[in-house]
N, C-alpha and C. Protein backbone atom coordinates (compact mmCIF):
# COMPACT_ATOMS: atom_id res chain seq x y z
N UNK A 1 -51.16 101.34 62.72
CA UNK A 1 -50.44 100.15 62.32
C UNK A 1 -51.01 98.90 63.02
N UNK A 2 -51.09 99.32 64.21
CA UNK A 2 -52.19 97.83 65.14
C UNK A 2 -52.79 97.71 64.15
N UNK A 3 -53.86 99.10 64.40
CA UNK A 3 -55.03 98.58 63.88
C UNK A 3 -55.12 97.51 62.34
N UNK A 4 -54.45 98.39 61.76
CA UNK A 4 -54.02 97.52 60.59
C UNK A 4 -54.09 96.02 60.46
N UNK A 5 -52.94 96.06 61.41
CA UNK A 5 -52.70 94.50 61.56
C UNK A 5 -53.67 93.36 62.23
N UNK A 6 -54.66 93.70 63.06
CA UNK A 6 -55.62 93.40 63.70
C UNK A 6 -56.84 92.70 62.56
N UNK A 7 -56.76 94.03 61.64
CA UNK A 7 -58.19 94.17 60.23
C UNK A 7 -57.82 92.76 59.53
N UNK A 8 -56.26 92.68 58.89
CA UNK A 8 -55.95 91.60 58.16
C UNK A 8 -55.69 90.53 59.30
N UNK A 9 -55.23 90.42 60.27
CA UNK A 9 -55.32 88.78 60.68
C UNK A 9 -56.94 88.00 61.04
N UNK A 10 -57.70 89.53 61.01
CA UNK A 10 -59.27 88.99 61.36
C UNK A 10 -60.00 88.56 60.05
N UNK A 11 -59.25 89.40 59.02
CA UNK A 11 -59.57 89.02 57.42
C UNK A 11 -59.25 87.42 57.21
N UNK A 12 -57.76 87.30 57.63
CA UNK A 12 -57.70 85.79 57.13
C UNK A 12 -57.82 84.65 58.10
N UNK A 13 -58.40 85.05 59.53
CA UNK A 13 -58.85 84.33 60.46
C UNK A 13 -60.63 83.85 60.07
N UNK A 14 -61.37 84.89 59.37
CA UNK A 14 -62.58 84.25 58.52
C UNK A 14 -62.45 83.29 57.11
N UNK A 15 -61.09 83.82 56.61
CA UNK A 15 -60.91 83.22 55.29
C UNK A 15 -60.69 81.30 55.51
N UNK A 16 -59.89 81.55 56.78
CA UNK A 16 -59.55 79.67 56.83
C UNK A 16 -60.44 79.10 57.51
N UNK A 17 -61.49 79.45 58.24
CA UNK A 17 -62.45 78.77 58.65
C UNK A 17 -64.14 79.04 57.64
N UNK A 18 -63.95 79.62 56.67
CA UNK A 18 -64.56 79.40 55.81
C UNK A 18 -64.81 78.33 55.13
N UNK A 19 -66.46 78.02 54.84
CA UNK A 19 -66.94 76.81 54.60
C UNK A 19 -67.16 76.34 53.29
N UNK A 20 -66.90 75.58 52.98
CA UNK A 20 -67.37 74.84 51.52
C UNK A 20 -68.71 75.19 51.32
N UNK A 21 -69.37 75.37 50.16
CA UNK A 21 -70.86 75.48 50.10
C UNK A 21 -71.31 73.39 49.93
N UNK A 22 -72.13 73.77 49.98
CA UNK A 22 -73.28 72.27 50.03
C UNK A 22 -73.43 72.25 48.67
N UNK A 23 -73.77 71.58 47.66
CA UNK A 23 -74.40 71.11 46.30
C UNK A 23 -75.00 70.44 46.71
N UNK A 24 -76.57 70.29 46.19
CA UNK A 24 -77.90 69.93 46.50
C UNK A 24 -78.26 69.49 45.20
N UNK A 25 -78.56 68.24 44.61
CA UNK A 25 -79.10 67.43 43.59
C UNK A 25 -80.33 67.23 44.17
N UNK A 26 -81.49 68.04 43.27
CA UNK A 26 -82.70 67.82 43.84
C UNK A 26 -83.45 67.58 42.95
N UNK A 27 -84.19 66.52 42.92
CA UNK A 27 -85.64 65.79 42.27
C UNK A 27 -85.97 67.22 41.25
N UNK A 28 -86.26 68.18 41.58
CA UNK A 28 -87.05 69.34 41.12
C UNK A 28 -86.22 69.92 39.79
N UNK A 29 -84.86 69.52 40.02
CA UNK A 29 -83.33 70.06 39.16
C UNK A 29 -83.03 68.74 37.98
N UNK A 30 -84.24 67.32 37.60
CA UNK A 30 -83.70 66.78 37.04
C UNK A 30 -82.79 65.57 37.24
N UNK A 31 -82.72 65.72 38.64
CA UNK A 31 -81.32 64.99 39.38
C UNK A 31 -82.58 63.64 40.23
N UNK A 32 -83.05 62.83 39.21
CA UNK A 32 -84.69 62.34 39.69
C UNK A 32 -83.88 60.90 39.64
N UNK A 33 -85.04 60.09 40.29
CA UNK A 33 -84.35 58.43 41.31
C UNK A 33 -86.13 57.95 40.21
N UNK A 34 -86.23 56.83 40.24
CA UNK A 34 -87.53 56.52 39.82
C UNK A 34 -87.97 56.25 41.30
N UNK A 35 -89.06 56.14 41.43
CA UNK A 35 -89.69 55.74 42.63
C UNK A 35 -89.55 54.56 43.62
N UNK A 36 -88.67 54.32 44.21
CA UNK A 36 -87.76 53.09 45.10
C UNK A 36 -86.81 52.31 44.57
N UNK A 37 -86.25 53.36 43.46
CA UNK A 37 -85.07 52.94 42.65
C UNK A 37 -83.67 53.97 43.33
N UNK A 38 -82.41 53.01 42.95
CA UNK A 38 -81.23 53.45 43.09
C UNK A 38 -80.36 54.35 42.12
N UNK A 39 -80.77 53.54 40.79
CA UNK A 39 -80.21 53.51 39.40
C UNK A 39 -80.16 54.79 39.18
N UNK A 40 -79.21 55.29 38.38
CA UNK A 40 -79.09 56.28 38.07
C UNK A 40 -79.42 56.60 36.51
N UNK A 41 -80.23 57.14 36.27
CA UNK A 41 -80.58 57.29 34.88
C UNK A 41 -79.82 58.12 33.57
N UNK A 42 -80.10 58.60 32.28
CA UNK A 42 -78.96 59.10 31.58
C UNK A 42 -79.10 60.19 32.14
N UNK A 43 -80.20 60.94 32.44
CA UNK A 43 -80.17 62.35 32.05
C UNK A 43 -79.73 62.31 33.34
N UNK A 44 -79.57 62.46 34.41
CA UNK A 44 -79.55 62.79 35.50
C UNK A 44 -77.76 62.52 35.89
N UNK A 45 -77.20 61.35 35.00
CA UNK A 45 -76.03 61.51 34.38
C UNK A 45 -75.13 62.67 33.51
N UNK A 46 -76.19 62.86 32.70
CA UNK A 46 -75.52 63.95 31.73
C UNK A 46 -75.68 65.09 32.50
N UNK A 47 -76.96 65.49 33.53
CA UNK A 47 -76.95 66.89 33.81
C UNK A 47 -75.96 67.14 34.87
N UNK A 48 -75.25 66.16 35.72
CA UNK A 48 -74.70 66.12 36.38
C UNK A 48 -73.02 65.86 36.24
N UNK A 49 -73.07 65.80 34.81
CA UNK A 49 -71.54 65.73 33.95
C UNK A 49 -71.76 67.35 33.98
N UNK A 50 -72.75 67.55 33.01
CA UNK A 50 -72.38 69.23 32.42
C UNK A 50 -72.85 70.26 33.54
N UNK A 51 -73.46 70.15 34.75
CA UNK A 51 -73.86 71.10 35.52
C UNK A 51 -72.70 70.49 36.77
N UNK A 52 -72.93 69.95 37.26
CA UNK A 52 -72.23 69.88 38.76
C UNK A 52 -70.80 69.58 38.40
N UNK A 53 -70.58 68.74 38.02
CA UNK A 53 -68.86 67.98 37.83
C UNK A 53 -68.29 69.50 37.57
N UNK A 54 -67.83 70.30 37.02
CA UNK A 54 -67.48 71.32 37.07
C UNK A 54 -67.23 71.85 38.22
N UNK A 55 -68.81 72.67 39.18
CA UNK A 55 -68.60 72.98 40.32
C UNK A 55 -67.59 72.09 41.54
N UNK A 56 -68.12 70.84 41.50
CA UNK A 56 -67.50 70.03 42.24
C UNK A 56 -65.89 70.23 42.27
N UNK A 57 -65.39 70.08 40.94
CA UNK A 57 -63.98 70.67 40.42
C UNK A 57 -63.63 71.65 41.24
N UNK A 58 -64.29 72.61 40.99
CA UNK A 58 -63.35 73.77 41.30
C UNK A 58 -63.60 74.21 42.93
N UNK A 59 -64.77 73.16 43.82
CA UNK A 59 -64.74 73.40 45.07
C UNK A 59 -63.55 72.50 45.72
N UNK A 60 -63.17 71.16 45.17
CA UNK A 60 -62.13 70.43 45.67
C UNK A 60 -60.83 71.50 45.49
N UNK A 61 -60.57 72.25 44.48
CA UNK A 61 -59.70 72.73 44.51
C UNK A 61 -59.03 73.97 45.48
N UNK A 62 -60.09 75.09 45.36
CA UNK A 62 -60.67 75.88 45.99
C UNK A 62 -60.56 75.84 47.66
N UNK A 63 -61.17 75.12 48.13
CA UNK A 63 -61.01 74.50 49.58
C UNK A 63 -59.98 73.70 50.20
N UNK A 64 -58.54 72.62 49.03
CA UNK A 64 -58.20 71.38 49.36
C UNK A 64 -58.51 70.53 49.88
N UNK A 65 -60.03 70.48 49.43
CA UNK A 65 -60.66 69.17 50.01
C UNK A 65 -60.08 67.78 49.46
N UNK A 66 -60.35 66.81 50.52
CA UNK A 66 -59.84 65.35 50.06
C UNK A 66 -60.97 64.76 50.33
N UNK A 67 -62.23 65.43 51.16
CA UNK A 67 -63.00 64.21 51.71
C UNK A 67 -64.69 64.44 50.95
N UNK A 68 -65.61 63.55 50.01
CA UNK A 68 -66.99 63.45 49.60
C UNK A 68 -67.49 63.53 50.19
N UNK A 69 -68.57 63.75 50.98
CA UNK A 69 -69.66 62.75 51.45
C UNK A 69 -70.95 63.13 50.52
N UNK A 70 -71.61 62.02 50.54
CA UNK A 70 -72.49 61.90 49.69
C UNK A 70 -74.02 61.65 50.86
N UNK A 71 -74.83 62.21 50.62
CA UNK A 71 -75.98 62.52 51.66
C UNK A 71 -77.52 61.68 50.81
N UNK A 72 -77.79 60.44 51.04
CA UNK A 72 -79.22 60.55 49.97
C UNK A 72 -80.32 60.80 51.30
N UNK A 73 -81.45 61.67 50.83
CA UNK A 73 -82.41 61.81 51.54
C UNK A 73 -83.73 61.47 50.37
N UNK A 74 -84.64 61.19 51.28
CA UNK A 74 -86.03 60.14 50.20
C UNK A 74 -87.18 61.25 50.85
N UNK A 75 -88.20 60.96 50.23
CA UNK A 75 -89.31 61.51 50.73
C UNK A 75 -89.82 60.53 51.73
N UNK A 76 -91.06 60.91 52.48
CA UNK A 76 -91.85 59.96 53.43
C UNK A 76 -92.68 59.20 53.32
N UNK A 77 -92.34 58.75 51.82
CA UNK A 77 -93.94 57.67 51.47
C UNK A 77 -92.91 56.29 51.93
N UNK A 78 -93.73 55.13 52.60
CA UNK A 78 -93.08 54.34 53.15
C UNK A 78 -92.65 53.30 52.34
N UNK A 79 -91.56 52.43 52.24
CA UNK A 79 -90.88 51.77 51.04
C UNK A 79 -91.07 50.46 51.33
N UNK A 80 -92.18 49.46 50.83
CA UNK A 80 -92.47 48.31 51.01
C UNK A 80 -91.32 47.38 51.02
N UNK A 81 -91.36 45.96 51.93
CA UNK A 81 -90.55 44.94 50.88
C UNK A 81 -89.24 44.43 51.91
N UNK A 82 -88.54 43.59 51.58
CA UNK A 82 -87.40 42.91 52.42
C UNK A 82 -85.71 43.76 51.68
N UNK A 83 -85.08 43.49 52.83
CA UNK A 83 -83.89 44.76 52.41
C UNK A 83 -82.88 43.27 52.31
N UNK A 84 -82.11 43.14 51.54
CA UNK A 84 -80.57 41.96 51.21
C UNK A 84 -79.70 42.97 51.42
N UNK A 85 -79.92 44.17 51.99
CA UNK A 85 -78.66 45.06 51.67
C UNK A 85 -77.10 44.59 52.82
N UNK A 86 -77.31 44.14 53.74
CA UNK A 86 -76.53 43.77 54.50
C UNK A 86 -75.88 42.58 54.25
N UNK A 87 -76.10 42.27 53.11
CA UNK A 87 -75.52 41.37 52.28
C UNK A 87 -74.64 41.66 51.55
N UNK A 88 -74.75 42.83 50.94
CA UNK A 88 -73.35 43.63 50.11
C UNK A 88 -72.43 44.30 51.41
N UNK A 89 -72.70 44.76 52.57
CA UNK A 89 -72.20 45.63 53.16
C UNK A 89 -70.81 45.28 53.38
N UNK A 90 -70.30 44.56 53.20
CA UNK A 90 -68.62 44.99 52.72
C UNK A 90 -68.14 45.32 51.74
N UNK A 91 -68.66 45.14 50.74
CA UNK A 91 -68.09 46.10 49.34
C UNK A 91 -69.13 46.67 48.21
N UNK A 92 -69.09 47.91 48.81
CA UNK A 92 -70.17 48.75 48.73
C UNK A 92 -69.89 48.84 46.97
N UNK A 93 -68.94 48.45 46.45
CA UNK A 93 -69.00 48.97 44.99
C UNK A 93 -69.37 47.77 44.05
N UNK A 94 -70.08 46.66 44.65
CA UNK A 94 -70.54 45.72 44.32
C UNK A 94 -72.44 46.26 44.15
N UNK A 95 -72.59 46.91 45.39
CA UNK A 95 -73.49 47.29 45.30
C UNK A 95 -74.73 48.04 44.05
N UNK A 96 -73.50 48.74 43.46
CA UNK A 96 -74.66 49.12 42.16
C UNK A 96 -74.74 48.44 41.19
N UNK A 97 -74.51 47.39 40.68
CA UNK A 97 -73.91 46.40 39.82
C UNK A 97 -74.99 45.13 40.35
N UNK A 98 -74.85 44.93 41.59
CA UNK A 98 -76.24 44.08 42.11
C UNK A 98 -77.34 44.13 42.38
N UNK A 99 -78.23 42.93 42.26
CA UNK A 99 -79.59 43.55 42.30
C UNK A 99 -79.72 43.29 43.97
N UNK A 100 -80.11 44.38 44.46
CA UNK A 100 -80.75 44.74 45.89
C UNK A 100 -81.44 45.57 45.89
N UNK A 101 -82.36 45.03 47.32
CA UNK A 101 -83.42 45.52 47.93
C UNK A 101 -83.20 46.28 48.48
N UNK A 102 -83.81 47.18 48.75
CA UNK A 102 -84.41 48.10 49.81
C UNK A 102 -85.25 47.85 50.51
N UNK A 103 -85.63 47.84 52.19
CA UNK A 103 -86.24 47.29 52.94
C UNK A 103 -86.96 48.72 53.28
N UNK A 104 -86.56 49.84 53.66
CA UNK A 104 -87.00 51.02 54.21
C UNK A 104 -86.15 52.07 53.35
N UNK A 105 -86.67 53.41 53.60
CA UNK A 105 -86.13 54.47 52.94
C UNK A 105 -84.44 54.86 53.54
N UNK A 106 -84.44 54.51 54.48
CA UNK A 106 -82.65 54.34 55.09
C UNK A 106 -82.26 53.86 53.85
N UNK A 107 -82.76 52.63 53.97
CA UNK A 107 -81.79 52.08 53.04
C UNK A 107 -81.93 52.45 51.29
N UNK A 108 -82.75 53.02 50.86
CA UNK A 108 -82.78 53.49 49.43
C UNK A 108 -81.95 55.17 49.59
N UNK A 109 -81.81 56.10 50.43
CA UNK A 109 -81.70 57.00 50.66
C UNK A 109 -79.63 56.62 50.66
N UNK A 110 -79.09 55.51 51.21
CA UNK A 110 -77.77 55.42 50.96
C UNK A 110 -77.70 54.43 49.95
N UNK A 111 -78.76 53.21 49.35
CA UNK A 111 -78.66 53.08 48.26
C UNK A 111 -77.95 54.18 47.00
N UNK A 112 -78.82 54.85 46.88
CA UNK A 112 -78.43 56.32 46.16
C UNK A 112 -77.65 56.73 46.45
N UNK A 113 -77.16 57.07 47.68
CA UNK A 113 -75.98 58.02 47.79
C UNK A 113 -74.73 56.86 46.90
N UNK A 114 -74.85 56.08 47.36
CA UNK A 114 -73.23 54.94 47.11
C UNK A 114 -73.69 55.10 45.39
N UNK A 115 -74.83 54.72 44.76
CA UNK A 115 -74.88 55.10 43.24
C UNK A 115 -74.22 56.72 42.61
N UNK A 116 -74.58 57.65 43.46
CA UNK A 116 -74.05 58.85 43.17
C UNK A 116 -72.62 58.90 43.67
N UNK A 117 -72.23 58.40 44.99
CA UNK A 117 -70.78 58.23 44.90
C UNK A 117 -69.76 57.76 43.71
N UNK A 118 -70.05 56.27 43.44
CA UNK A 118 -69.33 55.65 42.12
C UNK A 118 -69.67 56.20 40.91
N UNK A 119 -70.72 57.34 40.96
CA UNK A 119 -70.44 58.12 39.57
C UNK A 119 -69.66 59.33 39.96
N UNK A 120 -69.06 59.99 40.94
CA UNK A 120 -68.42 60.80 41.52
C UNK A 120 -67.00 60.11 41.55
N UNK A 121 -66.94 59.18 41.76
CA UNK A 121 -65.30 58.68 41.82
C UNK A 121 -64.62 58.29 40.62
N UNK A 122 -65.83 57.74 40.18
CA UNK A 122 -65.17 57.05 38.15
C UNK A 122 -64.96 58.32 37.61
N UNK A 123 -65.44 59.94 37.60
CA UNK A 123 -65.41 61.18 36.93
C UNK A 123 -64.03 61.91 37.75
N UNK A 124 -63.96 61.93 38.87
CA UNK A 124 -63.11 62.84 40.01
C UNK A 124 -61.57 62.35 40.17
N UNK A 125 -61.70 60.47 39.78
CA UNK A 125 -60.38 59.90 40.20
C UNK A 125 -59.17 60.29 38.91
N UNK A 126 -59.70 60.72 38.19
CA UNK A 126 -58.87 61.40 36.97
C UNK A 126 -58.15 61.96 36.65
N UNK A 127 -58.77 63.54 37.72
CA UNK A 127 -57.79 64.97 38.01
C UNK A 127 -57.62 65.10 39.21
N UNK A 128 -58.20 64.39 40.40
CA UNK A 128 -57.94 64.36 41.98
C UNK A 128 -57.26 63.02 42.14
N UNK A 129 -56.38 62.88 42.82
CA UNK A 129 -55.89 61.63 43.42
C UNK A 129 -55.67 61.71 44.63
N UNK A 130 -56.32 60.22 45.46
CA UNK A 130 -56.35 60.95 47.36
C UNK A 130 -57.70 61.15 47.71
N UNK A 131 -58.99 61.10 46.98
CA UNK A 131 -59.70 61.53 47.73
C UNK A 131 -60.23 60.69 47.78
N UNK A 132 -61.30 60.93 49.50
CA UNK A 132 -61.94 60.17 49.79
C UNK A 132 -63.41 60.24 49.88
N UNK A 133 -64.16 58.99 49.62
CA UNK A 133 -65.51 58.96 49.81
C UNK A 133 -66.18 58.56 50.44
N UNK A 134 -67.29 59.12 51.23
CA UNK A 134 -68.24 58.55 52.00
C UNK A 134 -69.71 58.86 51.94
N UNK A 135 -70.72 57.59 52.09
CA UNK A 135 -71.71 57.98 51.74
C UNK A 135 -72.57 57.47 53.08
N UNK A 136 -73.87 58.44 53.09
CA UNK A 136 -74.68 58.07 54.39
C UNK A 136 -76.29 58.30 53.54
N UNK A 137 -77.10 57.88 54.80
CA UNK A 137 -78.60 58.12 54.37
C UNK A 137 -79.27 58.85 55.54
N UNK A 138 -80.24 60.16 54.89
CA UNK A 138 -80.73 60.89 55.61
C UNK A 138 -82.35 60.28 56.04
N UNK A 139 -82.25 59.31 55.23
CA UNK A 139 -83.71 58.55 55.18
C UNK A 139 -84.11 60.31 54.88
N UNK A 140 -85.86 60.21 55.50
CA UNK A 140 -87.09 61.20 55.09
C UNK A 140 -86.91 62.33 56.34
N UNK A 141 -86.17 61.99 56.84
CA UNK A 141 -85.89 62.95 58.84
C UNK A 141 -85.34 64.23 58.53
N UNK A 142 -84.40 64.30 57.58
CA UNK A 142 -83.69 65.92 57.34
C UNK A 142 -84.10 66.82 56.34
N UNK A 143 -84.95 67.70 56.59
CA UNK A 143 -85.11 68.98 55.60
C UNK A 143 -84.09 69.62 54.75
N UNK A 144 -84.44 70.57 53.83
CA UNK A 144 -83.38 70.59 53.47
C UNK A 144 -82.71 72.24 54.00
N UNK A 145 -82.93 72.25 54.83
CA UNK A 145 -82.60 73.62 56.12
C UNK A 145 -81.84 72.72 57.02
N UNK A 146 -81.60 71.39 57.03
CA UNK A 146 -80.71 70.91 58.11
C UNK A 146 -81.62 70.49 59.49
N UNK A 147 -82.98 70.63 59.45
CA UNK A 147 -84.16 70.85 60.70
C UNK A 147 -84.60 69.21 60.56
N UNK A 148 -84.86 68.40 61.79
CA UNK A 148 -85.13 67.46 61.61
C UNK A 148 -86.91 67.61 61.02
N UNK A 149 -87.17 66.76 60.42
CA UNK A 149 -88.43 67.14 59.56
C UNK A 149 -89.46 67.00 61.00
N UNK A 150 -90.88 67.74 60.56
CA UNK A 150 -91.94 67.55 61.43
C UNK A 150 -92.99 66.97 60.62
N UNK A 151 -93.69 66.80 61.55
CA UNK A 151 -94.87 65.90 60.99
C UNK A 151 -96.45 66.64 60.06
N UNK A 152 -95.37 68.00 60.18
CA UNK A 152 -96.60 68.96 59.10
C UNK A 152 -95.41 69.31 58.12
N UNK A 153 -95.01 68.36 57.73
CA UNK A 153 -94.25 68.22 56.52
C UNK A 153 -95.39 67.69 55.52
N UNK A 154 -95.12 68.00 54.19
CA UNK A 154 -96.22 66.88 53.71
C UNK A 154 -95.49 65.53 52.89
N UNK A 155 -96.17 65.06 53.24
CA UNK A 155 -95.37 63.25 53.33
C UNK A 155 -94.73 63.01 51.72
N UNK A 156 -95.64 63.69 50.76
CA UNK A 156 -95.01 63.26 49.62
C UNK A 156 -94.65 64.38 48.80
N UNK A 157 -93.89 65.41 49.06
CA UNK A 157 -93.17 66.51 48.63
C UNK A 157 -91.89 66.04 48.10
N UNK A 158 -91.69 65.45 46.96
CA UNK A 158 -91.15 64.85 46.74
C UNK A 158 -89.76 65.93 46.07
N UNK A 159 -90.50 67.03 45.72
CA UNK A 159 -89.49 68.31 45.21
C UNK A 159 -88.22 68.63 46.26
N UNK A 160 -89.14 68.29 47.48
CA UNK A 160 -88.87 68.78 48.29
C UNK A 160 -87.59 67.99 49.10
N UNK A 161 -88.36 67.01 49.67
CA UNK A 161 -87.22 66.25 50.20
C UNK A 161 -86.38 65.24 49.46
N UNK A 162 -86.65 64.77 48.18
CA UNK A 162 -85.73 63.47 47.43
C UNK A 162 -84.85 64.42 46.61
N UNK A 163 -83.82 64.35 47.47
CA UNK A 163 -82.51 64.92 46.88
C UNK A 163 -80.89 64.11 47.66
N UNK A 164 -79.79 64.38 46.56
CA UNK A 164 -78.83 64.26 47.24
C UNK A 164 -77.91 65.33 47.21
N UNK A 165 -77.34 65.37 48.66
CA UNK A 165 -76.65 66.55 49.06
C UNK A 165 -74.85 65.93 49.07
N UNK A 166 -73.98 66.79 48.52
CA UNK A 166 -72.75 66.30 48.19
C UNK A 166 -72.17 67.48 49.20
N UNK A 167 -71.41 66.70 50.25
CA UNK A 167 -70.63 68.22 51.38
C UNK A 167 -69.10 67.69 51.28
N UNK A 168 -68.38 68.72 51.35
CA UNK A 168 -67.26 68.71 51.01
C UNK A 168 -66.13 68.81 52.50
N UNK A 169 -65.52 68.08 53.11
CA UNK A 169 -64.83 68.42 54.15
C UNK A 169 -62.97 67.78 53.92
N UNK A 170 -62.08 68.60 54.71
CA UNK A 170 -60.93 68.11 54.59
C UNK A 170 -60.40 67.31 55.87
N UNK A 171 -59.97 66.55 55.52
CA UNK A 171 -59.54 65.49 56.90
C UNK A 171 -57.92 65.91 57.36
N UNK A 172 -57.48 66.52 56.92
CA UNK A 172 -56.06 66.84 56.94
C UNK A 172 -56.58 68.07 58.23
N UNK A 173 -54.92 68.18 59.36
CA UNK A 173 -55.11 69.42 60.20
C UNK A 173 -54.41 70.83 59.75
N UNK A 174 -54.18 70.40 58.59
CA UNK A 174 -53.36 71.85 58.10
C UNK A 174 -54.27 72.73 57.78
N UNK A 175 -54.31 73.85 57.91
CA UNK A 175 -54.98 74.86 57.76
C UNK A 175 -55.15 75.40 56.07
N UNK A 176 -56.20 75.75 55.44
CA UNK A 176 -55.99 76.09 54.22
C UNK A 176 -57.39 77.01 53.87
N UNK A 177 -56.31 77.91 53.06
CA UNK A 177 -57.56 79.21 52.88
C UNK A 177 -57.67 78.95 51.42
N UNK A 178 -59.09 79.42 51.59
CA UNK A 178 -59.75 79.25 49.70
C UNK A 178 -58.71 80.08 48.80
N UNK A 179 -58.55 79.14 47.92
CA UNK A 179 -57.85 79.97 46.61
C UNK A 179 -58.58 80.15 45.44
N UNK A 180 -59.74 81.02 45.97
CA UNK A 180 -60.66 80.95 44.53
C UNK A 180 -61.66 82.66 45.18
């Protein structure tokens, strides 16, 4: 009977600290940026209506997540030019709607993310209410193993590193086990 009881509280002691998976929008999947662009194009729209929006669905649910984050990472070819972006930086949803620069890949890398955010919130605010979004930039530094990149990376693997990564976390302290 211990024992028993031991098996299941260790069962659902893995179940609530169980992790959301990662969704990875990667250059290679269709999910493509033009080359020091933000914009989000159709297809990369549509594949991301009929392929991800779904998943996304049923991981908010699944988990009770409330919280986005939106991850853009760029490749390492270096991004010419003067950045105005600190010019929008109080209302980031002005941002895709205006024309701005990018000064460095930081800044095209959360360029993107905040473009993939506001297509994540105009689709999500529908059947979720409450959640929140946040977006960051991995610039060209994070692999996609989580390893800060090295310098026998090759600089323009573009399959490789120009992607955005969507992670799912809950900000609430209540405890909650997957219902899926």
């Amino acid at each position: 009977m211990i024992l028993t009881v031991a098996i299941v509280a260790s069962a659902l002691a893995k179940l609530v600290n169980q992790k959301p998976p990662i969704i990875r929008l990667s250059d290679a999947a269709d999910y493509r940026f033009s080359t020091g662009s933000y914009l989000i194009s159709p297809q990369f729209r549509k594949q991301l209506a009929s392929k991800q929006l779904p998943e996304i669905e049923k991981v908010i649910r699944c988990y009770g997540i409330d919280t986005i984050e939106v991850i853009g990472h760029t490749d390492s070819r270096p991004n010419p030019g003067g950045s105005n972006l600190d010019s929008f930086s109080q209302d980031k949803n002005k941002i895709v709607s205006a024309n701005v620069s990018s000064g460095s890949n930081a800044d095209l890398g959360l360029l993107r993310a905040i473009s993939v955010e506001n297509l994540l919130r105009n689709s999500l605010n529908k059947k979720f209410q409450n959640l929140d979004f946040r977006s960051y930039s991995a610039s060209s530094f994070v692999s996609p193993e989580n390893y800060v990149s090295s310098s026998n990376v090759n600089r323009d693997d573009q399959q490789v590193k120009r992607r955005i990564e969507v992670r799912f976390t809950r900000s609430e302290k209540a405890t909650s086990i997957p219902r899926c």
